[in-house]
N, C-alpha and C. Protein backbone atom coordinates (compact mmCIF):
# COMPACT_ATOMS: atom_id res chain seq x y z
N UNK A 1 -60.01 -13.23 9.74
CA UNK A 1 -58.86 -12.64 9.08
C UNK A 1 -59.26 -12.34 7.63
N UNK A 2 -58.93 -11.12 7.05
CA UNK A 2 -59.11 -10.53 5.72
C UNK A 2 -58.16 -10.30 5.16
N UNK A 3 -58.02 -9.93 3.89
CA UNK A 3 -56.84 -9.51 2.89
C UNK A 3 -56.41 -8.44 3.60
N UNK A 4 -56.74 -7.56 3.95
CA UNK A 4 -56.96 -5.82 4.35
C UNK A 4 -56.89 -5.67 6.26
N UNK A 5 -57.71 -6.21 6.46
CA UNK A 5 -58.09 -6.13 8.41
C UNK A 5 -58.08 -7.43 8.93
N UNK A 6 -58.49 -6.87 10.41
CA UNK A 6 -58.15 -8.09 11.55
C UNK A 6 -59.03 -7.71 12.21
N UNK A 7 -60.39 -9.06 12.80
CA UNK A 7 -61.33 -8.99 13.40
C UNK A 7 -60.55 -9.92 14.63
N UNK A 8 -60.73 -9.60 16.14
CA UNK A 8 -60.42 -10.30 17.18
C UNK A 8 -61.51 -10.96 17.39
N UNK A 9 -61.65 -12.24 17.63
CA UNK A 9 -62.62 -13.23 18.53
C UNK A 9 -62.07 -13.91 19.74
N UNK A 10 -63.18 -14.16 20.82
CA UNK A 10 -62.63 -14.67 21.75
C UNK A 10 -63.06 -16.15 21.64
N UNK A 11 -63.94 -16.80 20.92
CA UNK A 11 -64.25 -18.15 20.88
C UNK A 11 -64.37 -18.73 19.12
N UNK A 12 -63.75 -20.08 18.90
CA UNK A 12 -63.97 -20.43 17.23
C UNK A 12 -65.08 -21.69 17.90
N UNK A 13 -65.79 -22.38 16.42
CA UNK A 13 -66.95 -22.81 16.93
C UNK A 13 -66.28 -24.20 16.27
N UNK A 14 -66.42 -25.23 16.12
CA UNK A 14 -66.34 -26.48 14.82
C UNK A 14 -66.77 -25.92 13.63
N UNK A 15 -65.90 -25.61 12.65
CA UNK A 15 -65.67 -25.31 11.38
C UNK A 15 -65.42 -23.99 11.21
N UNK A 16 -65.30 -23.20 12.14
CA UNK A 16 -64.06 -21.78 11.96
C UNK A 16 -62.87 -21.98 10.99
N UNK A 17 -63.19 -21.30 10.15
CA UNK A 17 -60.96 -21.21 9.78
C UNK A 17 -60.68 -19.75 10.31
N UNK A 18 -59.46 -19.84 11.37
CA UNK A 18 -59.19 -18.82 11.99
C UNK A 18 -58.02 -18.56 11.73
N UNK A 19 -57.18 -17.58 11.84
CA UNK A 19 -55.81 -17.58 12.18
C UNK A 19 -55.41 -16.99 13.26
N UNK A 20 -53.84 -17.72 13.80
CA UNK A 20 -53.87 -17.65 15.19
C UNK A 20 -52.20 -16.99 15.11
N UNK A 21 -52.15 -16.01 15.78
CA UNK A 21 -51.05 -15.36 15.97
C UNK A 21 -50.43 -15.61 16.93
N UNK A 22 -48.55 -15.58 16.95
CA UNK A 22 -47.59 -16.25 18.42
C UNK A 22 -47.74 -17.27 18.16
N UNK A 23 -48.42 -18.20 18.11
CA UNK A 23 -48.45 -20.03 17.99
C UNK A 23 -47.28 -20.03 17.66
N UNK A 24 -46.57 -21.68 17.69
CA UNK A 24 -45.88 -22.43 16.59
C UNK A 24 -46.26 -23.72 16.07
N UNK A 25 -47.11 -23.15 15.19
CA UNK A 25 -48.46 -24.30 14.68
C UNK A 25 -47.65 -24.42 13.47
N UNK A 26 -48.56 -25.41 12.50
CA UNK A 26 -48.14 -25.98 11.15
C UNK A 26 -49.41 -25.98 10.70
N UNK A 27 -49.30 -25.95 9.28
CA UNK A 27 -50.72 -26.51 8.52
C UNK A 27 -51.48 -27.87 9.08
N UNK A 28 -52.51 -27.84 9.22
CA UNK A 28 -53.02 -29.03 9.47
C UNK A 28 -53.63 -29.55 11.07
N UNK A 29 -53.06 -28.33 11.99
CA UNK A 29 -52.77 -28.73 13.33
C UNK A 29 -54.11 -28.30 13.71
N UNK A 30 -54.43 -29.29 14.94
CA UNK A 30 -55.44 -29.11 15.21
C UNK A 30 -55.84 -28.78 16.25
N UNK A 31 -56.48 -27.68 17.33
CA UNK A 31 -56.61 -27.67 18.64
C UNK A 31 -58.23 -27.48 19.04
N UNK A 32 -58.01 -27.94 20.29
CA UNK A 32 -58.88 -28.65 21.08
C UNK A 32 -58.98 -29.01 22.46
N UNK A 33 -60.32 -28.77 23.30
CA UNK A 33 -59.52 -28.84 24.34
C UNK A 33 -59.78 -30.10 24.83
N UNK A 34 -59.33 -30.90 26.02
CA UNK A 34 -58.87 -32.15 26.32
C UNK A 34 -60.23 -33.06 26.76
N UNK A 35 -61.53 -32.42 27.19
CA UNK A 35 -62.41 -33.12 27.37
C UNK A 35 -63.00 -33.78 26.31
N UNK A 36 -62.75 -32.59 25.06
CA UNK A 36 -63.52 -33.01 23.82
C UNK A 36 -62.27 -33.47 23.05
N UNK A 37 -61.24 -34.50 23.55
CA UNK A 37 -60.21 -34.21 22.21
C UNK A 37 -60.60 -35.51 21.38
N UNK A 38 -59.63 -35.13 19.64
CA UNK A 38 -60.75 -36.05 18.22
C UNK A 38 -58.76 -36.14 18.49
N UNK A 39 -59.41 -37.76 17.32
CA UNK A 39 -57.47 -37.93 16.64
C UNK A 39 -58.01 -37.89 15.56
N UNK A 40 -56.89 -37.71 14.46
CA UNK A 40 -57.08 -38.35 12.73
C UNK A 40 -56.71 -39.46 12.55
N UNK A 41 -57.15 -40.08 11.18
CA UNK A 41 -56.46 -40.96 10.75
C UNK A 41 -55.43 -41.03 10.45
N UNK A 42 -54.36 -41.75 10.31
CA UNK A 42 -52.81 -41.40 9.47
C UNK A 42 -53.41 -40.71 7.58
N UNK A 43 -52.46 -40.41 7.21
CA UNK A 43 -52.55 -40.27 5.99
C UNK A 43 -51.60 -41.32 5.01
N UNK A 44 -51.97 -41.75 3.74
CA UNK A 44 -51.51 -42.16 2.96
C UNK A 44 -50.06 -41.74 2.57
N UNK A 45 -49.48 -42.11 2.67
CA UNK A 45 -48.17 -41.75 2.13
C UNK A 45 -47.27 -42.49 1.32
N UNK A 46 -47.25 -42.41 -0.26
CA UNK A 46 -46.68 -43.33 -1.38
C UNK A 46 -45.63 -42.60 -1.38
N UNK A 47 -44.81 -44.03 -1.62
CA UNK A 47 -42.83 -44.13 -1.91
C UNK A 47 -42.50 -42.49 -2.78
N UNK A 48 -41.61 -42.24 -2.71
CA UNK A 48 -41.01 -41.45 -3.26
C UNK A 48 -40.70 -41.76 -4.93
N UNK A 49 -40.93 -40.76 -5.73
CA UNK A 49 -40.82 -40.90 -7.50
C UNK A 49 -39.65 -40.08 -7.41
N UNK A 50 -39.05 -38.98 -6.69
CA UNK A 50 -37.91 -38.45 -7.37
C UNK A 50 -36.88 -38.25 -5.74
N UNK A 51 -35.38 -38.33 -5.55
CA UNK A 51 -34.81 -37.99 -4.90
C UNK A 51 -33.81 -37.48 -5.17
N UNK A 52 -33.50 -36.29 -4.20
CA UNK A 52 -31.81 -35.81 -4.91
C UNK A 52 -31.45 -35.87 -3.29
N UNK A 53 -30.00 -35.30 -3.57
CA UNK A 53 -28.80 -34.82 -2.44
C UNK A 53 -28.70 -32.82 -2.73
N UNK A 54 -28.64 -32.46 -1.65
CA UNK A 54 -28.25 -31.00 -1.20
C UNK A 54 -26.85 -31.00 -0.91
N UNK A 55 -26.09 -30.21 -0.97
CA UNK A 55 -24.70 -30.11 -0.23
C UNK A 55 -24.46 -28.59 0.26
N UNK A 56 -24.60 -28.07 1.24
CA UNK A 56 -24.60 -26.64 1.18
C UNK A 56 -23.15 -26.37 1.44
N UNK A 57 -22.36 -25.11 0.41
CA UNK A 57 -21.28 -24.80 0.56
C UNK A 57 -20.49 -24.48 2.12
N UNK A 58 -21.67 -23.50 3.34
CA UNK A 58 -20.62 -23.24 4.22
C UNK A 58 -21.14 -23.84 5.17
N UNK A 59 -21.02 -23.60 6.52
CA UNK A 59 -21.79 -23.85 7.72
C UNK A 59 -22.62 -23.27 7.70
N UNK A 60 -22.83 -21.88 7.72
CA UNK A 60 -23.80 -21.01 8.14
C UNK A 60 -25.00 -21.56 6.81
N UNK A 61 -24.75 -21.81 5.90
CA UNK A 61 -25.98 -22.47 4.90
C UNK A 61 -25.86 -23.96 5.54
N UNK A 62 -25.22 -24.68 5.96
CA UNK A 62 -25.88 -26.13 6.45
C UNK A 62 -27.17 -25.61 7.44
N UNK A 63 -26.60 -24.70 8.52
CA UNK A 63 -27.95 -24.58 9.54
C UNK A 63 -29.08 -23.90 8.85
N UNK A 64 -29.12 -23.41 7.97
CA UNK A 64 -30.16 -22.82 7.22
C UNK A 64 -31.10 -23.52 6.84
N UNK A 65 -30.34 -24.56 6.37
CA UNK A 65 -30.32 -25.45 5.22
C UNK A 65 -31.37 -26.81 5.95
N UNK A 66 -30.66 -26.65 7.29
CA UNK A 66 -31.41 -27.31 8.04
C UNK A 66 -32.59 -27.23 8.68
N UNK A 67 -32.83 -26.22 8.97
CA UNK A 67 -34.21 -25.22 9.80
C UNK A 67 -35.15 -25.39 8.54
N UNK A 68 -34.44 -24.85 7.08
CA UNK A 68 -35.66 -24.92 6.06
C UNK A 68 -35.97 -26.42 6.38
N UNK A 69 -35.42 -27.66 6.13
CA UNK A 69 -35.84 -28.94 5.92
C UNK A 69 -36.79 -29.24 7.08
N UNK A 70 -36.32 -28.69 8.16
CA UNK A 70 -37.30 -29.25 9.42
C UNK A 70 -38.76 -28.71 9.25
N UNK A 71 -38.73 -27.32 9.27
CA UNK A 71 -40.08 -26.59 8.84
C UNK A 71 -41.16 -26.94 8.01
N UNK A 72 -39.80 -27.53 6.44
CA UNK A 72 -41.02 -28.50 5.01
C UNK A 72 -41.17 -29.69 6.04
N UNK A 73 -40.82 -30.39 6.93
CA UNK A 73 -41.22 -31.81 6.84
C UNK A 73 -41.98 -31.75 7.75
N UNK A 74 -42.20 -30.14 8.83
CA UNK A 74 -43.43 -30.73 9.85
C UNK A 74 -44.83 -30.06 8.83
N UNK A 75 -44.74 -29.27 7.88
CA UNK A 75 -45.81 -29.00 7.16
C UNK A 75 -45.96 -29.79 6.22
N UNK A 76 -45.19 -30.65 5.70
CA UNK A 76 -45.67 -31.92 4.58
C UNK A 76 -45.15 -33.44 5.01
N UNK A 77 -46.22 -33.91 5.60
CA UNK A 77 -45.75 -35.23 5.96
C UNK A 77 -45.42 -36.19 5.08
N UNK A 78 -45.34 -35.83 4.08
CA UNK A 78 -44.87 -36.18 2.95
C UNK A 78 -43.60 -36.27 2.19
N UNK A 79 -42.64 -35.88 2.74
CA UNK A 79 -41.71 -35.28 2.60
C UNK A 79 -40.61 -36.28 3.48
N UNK A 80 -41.31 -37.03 4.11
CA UNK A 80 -39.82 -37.39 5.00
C UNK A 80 -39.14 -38.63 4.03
């Protein structure tokens, strides 16, 4: 993948950065197929330094409101 174009491949090797179109992947995710599959370690994750409250005025911003939060917390595990 380029700023400009799009090269198709049919195979990534160990240490490709590819991008993958249709998925519903997150940063970080990793695929693999099942003969060869790796785990990670957990990651570190220190207490929280700042917290607030949201209140969204209608419904239609609560579900918004909600989809954004789900989306940040499967891309920053950090976050919950």
């Amino acid at each position: 993948m380029h700023s400009n174009k799009r090269e198709e491949i049919d195979t990534a090797t160990a240490g490709d950065i590819i991008a993958i179109m249709g998925i519903d992947c997150a940063s970080g995710d990793t695929y693999c197929s099942t003969a060869k599959a790796c785990t990670l370690e957990n990651i570190f994750v220190a207490d929280a330094v700042i917290k607030m409250s949201i209140n969204p005025i209608s419904r239609d911003n609560a579900d918004k409101l909600s989809k954004a939060l789900q989306r940040f917390r499967k891309e920053d595990p950090t976050s919950a």
